[in-house]
N, C-alpha and C. Protein backbone atom coordinates (compact mmCIF):
# COMPACT_ATOMS: atom_id res chain seq x y z
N UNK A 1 112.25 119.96 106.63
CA UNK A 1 113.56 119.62 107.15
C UNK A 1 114.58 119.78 106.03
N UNK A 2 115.88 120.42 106.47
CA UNK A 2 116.59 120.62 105.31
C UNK A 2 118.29 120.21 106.20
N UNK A 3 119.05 120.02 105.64
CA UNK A 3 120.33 119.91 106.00
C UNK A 3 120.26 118.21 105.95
N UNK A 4 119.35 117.66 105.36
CA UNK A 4 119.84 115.97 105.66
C UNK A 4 120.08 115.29 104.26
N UNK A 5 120.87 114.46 104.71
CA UNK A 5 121.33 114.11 103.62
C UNK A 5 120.60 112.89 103.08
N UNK A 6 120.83 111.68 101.64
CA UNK A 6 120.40 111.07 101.72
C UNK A 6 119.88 109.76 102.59
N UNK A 7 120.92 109.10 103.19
CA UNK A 7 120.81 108.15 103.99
C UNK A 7 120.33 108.59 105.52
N UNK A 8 120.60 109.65 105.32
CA UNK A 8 119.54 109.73 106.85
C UNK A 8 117.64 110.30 106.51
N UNK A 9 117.35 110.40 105.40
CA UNK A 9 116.34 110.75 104.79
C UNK A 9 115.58 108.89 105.00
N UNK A 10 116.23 108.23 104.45
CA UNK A 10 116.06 107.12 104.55
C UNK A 10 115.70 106.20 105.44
N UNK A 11 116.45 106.69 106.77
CA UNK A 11 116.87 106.46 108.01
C UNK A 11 114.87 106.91 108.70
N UNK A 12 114.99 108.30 108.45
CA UNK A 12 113.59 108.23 108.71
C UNK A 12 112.57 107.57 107.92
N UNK A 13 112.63 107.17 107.01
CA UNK A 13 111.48 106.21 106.33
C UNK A 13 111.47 105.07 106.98
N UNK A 14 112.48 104.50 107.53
CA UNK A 14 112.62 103.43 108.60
C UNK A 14 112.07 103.67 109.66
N UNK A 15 112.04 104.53 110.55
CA UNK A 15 111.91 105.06 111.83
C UNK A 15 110.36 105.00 112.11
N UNK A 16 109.94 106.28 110.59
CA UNK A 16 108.22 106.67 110.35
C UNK A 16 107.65 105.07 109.85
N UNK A 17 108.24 104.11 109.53
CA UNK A 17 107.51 102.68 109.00
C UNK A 17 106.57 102.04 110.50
N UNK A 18 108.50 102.02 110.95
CA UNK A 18 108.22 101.40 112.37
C UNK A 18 107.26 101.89 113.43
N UNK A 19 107.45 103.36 113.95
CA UNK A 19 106.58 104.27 114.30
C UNK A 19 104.74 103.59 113.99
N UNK A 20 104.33 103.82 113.25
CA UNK A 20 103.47 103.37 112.38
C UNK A 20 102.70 102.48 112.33
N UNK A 21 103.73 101.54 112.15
CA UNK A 21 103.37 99.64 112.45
C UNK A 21 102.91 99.53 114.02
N UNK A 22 103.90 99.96 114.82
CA UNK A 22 103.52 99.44 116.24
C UNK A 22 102.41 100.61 116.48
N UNK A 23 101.78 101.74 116.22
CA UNK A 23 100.87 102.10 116.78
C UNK A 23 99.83 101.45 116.10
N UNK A 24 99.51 100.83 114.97
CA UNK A 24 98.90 100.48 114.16
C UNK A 24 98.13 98.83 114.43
N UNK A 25 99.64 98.27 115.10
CA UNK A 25 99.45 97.18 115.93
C UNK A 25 98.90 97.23 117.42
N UNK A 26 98.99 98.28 118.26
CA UNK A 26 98.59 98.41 119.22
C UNK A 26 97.26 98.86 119.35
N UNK A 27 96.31 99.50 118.06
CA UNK A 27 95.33 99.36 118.01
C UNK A 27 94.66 98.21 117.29
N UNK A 28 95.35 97.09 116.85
CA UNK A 28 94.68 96.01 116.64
C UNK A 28 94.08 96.22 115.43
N UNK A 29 94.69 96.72 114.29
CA UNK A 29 94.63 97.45 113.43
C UNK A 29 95.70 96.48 111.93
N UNK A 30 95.14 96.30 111.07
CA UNK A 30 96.01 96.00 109.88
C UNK A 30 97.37 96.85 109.41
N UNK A 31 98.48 96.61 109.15
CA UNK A 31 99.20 97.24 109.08
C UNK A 31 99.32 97.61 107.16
N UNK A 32 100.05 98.60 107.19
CA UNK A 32 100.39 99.40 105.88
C UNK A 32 101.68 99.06 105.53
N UNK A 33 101.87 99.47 104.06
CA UNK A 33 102.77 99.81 102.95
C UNK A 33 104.11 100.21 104.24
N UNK A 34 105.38 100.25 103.96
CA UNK A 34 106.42 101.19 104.82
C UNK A 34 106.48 102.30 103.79
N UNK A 35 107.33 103.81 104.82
CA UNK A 35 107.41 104.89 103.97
C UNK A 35 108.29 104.63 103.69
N UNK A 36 108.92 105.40 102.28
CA UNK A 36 109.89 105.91 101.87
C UNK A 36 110.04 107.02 100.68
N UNK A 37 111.12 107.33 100.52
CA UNK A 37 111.16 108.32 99.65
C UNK A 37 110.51 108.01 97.69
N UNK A 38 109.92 108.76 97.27
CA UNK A 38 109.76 108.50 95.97
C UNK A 38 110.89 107.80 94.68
N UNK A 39 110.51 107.32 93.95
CA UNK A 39 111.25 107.12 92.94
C UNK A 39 111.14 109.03 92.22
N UNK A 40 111.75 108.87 91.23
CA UNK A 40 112.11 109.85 90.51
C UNK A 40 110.90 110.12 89.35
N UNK A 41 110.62 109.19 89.07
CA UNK A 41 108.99 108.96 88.25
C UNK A 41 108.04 109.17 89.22
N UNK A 42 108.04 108.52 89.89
CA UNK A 42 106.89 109.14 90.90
C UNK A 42 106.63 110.60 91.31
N UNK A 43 107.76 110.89 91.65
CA UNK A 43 107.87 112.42 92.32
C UNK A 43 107.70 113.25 91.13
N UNK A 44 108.31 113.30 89.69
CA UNK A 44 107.99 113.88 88.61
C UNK A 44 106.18 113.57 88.65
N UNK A 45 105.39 112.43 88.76
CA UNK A 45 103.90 112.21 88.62
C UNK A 45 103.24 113.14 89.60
N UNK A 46 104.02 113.10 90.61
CA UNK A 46 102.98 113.87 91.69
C UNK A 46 103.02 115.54 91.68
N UNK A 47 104.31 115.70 91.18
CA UNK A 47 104.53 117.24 91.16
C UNK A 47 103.47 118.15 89.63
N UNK A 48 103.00 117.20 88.95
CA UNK A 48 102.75 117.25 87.67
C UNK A 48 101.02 117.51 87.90
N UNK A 49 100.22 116.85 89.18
CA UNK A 49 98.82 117.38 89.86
C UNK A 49 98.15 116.37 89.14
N UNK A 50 98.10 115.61 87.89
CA UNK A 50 97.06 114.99 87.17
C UNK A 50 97.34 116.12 86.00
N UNK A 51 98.29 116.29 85.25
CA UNK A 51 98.25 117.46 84.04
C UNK A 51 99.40 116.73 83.33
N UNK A 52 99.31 116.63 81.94
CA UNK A 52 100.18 116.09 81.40
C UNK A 52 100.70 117.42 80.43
N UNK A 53 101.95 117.28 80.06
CA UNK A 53 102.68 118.41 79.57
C UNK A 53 102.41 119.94 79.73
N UNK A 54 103.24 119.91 81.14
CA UNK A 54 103.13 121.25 81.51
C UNK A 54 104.39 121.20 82.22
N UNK A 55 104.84 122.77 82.53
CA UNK A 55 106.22 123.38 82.47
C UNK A 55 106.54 123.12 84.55
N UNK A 56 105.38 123.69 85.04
CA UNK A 56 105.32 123.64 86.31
C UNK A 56 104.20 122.97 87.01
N UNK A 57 104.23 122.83 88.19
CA UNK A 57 103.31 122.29 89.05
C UNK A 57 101.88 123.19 89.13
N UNK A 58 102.11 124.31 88.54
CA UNK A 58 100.69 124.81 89.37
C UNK A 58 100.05 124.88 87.61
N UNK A 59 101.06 124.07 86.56
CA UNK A 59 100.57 124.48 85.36
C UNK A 59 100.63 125.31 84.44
N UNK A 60 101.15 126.25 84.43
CA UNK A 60 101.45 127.35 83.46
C UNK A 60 102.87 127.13 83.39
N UNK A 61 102.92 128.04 81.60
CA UNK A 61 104.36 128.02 81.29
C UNK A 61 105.25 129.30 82.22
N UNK A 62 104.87 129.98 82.83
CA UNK A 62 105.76 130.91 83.77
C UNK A 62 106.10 130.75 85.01
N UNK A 63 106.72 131.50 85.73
CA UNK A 63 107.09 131.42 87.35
C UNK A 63 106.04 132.30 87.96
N UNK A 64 105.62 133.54 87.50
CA UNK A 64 104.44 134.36 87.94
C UNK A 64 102.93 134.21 87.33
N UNK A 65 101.89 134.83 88.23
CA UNK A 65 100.81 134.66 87.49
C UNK A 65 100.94 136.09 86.77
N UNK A 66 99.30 136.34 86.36
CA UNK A 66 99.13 137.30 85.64
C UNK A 66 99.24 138.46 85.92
N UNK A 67 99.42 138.75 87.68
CA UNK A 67 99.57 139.80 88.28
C UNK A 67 100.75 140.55 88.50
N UNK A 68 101.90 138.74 88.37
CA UNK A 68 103.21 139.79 88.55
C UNK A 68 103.69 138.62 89.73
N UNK A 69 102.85 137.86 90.41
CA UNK A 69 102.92 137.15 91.55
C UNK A 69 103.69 135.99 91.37
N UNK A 70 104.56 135.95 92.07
CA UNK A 70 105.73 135.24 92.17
C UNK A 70 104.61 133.68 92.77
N UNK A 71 105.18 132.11 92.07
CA UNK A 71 103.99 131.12 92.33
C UNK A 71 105.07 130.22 93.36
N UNK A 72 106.52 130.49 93.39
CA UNK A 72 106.64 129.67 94.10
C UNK A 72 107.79 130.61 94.85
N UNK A 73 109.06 129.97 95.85
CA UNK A 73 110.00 130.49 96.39
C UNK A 73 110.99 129.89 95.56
N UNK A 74 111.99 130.61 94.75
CA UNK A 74 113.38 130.54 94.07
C UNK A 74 113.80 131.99 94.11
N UNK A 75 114.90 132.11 93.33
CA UNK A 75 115.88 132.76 92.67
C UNK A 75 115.41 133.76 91.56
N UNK A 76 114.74 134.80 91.67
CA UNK A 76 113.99 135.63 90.24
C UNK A 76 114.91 136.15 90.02
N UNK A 77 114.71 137.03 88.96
CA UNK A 77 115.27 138.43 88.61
C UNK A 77 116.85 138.27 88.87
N UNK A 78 117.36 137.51 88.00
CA UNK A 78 118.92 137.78 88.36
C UNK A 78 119.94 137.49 89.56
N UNK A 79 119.04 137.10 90.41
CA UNK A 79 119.69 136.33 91.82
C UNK A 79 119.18 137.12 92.31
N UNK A 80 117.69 138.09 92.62
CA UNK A 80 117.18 138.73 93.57
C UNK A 80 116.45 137.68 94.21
N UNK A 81 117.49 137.29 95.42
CA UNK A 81 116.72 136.11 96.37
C UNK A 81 115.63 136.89 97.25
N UNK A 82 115.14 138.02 97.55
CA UNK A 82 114.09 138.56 98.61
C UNK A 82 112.93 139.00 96.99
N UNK A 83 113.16 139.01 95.71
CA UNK A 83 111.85 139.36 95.32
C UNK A 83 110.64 138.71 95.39
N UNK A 84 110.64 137.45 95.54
CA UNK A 84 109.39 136.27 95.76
C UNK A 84 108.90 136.35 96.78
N UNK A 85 109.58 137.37 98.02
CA UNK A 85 108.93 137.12 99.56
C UNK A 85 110.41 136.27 100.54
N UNK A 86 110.92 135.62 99.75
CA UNK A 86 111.41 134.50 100.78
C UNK A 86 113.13 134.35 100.71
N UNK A 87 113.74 134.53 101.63
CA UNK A 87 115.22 134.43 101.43
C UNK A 87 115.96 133.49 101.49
N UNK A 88 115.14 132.70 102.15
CA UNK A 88 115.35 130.85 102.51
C UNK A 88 114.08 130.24 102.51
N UNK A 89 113.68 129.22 103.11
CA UNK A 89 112.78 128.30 102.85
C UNK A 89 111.36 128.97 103.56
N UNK A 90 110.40 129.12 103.33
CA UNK A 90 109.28 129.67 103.84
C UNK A 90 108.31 128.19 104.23
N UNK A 91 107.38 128.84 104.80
CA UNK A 91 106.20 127.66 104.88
C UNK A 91 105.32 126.81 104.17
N UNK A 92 105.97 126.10 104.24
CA UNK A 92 105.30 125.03 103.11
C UNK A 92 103.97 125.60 102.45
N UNK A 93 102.99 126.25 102.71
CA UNK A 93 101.72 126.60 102.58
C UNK A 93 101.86 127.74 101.87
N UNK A 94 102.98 128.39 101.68
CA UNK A 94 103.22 130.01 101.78
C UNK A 94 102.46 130.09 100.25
N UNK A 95 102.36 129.13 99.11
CA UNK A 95 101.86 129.19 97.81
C UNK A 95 100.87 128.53 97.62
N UNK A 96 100.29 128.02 96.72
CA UNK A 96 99.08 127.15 96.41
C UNK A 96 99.47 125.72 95.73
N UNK A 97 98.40 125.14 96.06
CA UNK A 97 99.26 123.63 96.35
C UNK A 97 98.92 123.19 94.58
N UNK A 98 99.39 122.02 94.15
CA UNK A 98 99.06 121.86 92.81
C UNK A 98 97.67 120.81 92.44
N UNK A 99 97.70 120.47 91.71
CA UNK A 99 96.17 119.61 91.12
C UNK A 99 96.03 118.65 91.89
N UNK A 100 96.98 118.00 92.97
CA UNK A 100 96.97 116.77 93.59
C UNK A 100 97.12 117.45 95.34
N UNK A 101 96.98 118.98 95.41
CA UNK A 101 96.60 118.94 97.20
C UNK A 101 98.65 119.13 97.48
N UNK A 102 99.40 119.13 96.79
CA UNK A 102 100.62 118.33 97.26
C UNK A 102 101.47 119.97 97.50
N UNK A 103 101.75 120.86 98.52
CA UNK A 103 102.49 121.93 98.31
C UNK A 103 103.93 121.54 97.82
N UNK A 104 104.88 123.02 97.44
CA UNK A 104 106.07 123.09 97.25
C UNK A 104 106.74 122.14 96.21
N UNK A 105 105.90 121.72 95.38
CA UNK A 105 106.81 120.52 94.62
C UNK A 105 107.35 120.88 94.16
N UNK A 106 107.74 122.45 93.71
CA UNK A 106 108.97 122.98 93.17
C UNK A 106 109.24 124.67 93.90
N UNK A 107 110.25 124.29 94.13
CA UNK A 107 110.34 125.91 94.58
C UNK A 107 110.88 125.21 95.98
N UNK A 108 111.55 126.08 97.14
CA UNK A 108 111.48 126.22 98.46
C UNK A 108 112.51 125.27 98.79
N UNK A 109 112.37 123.80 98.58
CA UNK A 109 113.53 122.75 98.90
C UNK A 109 113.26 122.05 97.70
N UNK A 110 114.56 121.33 97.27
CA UNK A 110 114.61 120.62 96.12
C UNK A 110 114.51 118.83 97.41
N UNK A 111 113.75 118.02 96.38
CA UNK A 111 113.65 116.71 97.36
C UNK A 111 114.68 115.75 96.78
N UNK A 112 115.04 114.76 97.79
CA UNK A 112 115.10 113.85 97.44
C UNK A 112 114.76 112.53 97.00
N UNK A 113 115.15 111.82 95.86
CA UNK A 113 113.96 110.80 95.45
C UNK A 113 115.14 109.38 95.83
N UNK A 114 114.78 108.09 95.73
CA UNK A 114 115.47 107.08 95.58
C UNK A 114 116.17 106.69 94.75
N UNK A 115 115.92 107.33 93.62
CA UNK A 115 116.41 107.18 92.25
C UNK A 115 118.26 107.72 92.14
N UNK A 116 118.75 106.66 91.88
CA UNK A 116 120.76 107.05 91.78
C UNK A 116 120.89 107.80 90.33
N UNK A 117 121.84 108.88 90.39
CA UNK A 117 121.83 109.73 89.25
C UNK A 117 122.76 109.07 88.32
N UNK A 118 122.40 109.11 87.24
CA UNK A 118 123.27 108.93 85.98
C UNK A 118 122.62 109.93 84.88
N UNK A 119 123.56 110.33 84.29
CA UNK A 119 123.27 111.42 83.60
C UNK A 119 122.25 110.39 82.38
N UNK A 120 123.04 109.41 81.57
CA UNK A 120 122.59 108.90 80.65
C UNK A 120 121.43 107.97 80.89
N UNK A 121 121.02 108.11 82.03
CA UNK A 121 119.89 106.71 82.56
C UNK A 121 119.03 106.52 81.49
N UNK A 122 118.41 107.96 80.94
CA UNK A 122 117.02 107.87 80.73
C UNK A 122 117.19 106.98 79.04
N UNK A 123 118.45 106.96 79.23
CA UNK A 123 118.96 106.10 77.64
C UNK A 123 118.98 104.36 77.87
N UNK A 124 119.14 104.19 79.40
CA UNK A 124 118.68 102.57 78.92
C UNK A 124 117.71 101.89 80.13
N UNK A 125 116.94 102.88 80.98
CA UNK A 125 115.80 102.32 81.81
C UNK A 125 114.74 102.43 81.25
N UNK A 126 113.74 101.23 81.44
CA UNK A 126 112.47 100.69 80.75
C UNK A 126 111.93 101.73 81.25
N UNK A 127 111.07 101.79 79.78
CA UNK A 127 109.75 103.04 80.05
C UNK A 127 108.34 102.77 81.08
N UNK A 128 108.59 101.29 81.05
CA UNK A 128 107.66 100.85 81.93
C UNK A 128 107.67 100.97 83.47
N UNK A 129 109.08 101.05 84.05
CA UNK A 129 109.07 101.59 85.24
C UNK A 129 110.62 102.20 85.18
N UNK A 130 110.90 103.44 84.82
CA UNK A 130 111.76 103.99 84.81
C UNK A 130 112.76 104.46 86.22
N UNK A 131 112.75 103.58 86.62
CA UNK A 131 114.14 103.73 87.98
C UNK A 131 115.45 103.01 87.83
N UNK A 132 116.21 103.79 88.43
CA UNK A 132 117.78 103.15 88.33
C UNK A 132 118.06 103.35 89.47
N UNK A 133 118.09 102.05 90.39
CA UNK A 133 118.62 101.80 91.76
C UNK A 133 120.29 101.40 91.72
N UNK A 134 121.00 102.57 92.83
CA UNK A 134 122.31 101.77 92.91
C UNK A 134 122.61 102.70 94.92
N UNK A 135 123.12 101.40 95.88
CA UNK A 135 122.89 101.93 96.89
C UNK A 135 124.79 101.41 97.25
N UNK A 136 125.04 102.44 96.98
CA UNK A 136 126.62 103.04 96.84
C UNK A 136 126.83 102.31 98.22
N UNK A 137 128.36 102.07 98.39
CA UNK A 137 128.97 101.99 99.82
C UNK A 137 130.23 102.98 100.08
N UNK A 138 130.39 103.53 100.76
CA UNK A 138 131.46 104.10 101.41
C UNK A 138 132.64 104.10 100.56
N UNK A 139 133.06 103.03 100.53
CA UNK A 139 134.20 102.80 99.23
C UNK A 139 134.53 103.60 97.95
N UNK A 140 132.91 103.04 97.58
CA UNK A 140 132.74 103.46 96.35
C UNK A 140 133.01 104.69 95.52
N UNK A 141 133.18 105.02 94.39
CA UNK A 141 133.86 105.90 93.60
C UNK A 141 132.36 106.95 93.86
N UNK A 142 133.01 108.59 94.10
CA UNK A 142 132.22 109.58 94.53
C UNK A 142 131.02 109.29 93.03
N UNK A 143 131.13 109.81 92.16
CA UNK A 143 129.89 109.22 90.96
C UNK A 143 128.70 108.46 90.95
N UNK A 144 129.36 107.68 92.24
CA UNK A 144 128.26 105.95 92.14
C UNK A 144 127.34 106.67 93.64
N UNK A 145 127.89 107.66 94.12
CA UNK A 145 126.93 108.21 95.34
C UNK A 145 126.15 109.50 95.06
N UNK A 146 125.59 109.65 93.69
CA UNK A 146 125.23 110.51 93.44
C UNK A 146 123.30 110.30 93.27
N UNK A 147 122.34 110.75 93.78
CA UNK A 147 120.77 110.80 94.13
C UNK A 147 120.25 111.89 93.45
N UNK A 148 119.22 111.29 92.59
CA UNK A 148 118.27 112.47 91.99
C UNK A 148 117.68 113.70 92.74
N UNK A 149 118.00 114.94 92.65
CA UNK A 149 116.62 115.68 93.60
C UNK A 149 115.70 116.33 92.65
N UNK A 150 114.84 116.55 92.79
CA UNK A 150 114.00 117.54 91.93
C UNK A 150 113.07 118.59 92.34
N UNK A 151 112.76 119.25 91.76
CA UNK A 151 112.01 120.37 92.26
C UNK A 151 112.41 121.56 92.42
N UNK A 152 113.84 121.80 92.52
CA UNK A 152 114.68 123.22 92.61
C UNK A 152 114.19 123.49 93.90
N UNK A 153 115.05 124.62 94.51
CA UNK A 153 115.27 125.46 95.79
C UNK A 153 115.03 126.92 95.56
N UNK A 154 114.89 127.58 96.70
CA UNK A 154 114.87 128.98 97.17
C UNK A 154 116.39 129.41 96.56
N UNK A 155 117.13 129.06 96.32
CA UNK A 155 118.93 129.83 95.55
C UNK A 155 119.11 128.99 94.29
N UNK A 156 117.80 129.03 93.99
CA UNK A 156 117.82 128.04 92.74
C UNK A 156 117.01 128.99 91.21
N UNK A 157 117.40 128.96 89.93
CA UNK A 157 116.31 129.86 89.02
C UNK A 157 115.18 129.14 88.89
N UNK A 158 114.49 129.93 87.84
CA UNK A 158 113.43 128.91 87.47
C UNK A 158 113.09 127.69 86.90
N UNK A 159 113.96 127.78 86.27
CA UNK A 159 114.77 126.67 85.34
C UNK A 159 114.76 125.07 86.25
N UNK A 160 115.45 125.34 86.98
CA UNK A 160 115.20 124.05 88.29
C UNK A 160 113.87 123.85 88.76
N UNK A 161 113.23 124.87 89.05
CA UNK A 161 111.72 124.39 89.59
C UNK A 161 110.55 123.41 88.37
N UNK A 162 110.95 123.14 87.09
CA UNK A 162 110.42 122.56 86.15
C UNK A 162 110.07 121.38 86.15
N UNK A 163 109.01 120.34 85.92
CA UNK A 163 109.04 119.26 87.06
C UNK A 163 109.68 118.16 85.87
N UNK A 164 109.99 118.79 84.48
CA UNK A 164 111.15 117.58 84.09
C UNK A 164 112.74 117.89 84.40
N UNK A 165 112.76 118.90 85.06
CA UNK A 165 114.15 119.24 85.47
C UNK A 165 114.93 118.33 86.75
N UNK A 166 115.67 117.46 86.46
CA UNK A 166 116.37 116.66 86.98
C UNK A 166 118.10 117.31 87.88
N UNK A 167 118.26 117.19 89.21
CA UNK A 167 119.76 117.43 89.36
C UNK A 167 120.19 116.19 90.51
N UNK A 168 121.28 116.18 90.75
CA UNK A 168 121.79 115.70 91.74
C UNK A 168 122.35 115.94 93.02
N UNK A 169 122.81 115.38 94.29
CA UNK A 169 123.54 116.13 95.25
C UNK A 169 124.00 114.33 95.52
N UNK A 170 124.97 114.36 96.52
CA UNK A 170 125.63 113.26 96.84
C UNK A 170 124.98 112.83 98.29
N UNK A 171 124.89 111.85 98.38
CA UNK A 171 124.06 110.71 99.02
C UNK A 171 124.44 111.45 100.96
N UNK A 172 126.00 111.37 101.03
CA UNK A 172 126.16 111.69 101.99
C UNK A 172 126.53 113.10 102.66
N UNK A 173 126.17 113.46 102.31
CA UNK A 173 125.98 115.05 101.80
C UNK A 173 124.90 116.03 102.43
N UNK A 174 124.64 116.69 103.36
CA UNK A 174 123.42 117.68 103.76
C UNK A 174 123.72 119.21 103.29
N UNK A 175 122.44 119.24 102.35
CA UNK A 175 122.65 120.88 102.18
C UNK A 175 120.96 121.61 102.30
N UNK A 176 121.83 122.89 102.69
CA UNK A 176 120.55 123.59 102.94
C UNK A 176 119.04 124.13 102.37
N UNK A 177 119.72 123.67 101.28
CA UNK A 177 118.47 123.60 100.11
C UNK A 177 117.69 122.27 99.61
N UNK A 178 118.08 120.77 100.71
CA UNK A 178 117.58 119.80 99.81
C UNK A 178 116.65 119.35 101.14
N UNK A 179 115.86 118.86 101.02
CA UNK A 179 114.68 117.97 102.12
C UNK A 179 114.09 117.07 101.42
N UNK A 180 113.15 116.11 102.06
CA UNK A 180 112.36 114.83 101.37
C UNK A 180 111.47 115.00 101.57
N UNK A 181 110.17 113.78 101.04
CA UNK A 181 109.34 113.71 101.33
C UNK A 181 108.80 112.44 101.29
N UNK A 182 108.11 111.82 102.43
CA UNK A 182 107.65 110.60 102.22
C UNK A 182 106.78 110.20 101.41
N UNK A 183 106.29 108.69 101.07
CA UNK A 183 105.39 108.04 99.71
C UNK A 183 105.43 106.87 100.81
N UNK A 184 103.74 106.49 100.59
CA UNK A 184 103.56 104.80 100.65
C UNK A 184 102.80 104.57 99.74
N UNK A 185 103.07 103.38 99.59
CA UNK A 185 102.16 102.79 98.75
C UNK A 185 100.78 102.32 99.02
N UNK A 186 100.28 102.49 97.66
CA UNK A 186 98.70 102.53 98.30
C UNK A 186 97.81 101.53 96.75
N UNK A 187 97.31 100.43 97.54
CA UNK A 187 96.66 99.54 96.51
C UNK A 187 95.35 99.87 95.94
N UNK A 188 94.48 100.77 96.72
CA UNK A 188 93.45 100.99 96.05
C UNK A 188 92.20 100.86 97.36
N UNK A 189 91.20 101.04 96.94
CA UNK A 189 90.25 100.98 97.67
C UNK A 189 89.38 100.08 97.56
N UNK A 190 88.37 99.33 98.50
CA UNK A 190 87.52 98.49 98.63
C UNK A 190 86.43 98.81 98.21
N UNK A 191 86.12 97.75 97.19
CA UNK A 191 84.76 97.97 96.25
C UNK A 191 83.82 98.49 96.87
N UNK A 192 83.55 97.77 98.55
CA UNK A 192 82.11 98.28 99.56
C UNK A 192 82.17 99.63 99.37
N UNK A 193 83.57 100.75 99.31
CA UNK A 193 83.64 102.04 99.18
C UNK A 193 83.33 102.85 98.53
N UNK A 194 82.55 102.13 97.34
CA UNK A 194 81.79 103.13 96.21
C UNK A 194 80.55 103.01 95.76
């Protein structure tokens, strides 16, 4: 899904919770975590597969493999948007997924995370859980409605698809290059399970 903006991204994490709960309840069933969108640490963890210092999701320092093969959907060659295959957003599947099963974490749509943009954040949020929540109102000065996305887009270089590459778009705002993705939380598994 692309054209939505933040708060209606949100809007469905509400919707998919609820959804969820009552079928969950109607089978007489324990209920779960609610969805919502990632923090900005998170979504950097998941795009990353289980690999620590590396440039992209599938792991290597380039955009192509060894063949020449374009690994995700962006912007190559100078703004040749058709050399990768894709002129806009292709099928999620269209590439290979990264160390964690997870397609597109860079390339195709840039996501949105929960995380409010400030350029200087990473200068005074704890390393221990690095998020900076601020849930703007209407009023508020355009700056204070500004949301992390990450992952870069299909009209995006390579440069953006990098999974420490950080940008923004404004909260209320739909563009054709940004979509989400849901996260629940998940405590772990039951000892009987191993």
């Amino acid at each position: 899904v692309v054209g939505v903006n933040w708060k209606q991204a949100r809007a469905f994490c509400v919707w998919r919770s609820k959804y969820r709960r009552d079928y969950l309840l109607s089978q007489q069933e324990l209920t779960e975590h609610d969805f919502r969108l990632p923090t900005e640490a998170e979504w950097e963890y998941a795009a990353r597969g289980g690999q620590n210092l590396i440039t992209y999701p599938w792991g290597g320092p380039y955009s192509t493999n060894s063949s020449g093969c374009y690994l995700a959907n962006f912007k190559p060659l100078r703004g040749n948007l058709v050399a990768d295959g894709g002129f806009y957003p292709v099928k999620a599947t269209a590439y290979s997924p990264n160390g964690f099963n997870l397609y597109c974490m860079s390339g195709n749509v840039a996501e949105w995370t929960s995380t409010a943009y400030e350029a200087s954040s990473y200068y005074y949020v704890s390393d221990i859980s690095p998020d900076f929540q601020y849930n703007a109102a209407e009023s508020d000065d355009e700056t204070l409605k500004r949301k992390v996305t990450r992952g870069g887009s299909w009209k995006d270089v390579a440069a953006y698809m990098q999974v420490s590459t950080r940008d923004f778009e404004y909260q209320d705002t739909g563009k054709s290059y940004v979509g989400f993705r849901t996260i629940q939380d998940f405590l772990g598994r039951d000892l009987k399970d191993f």
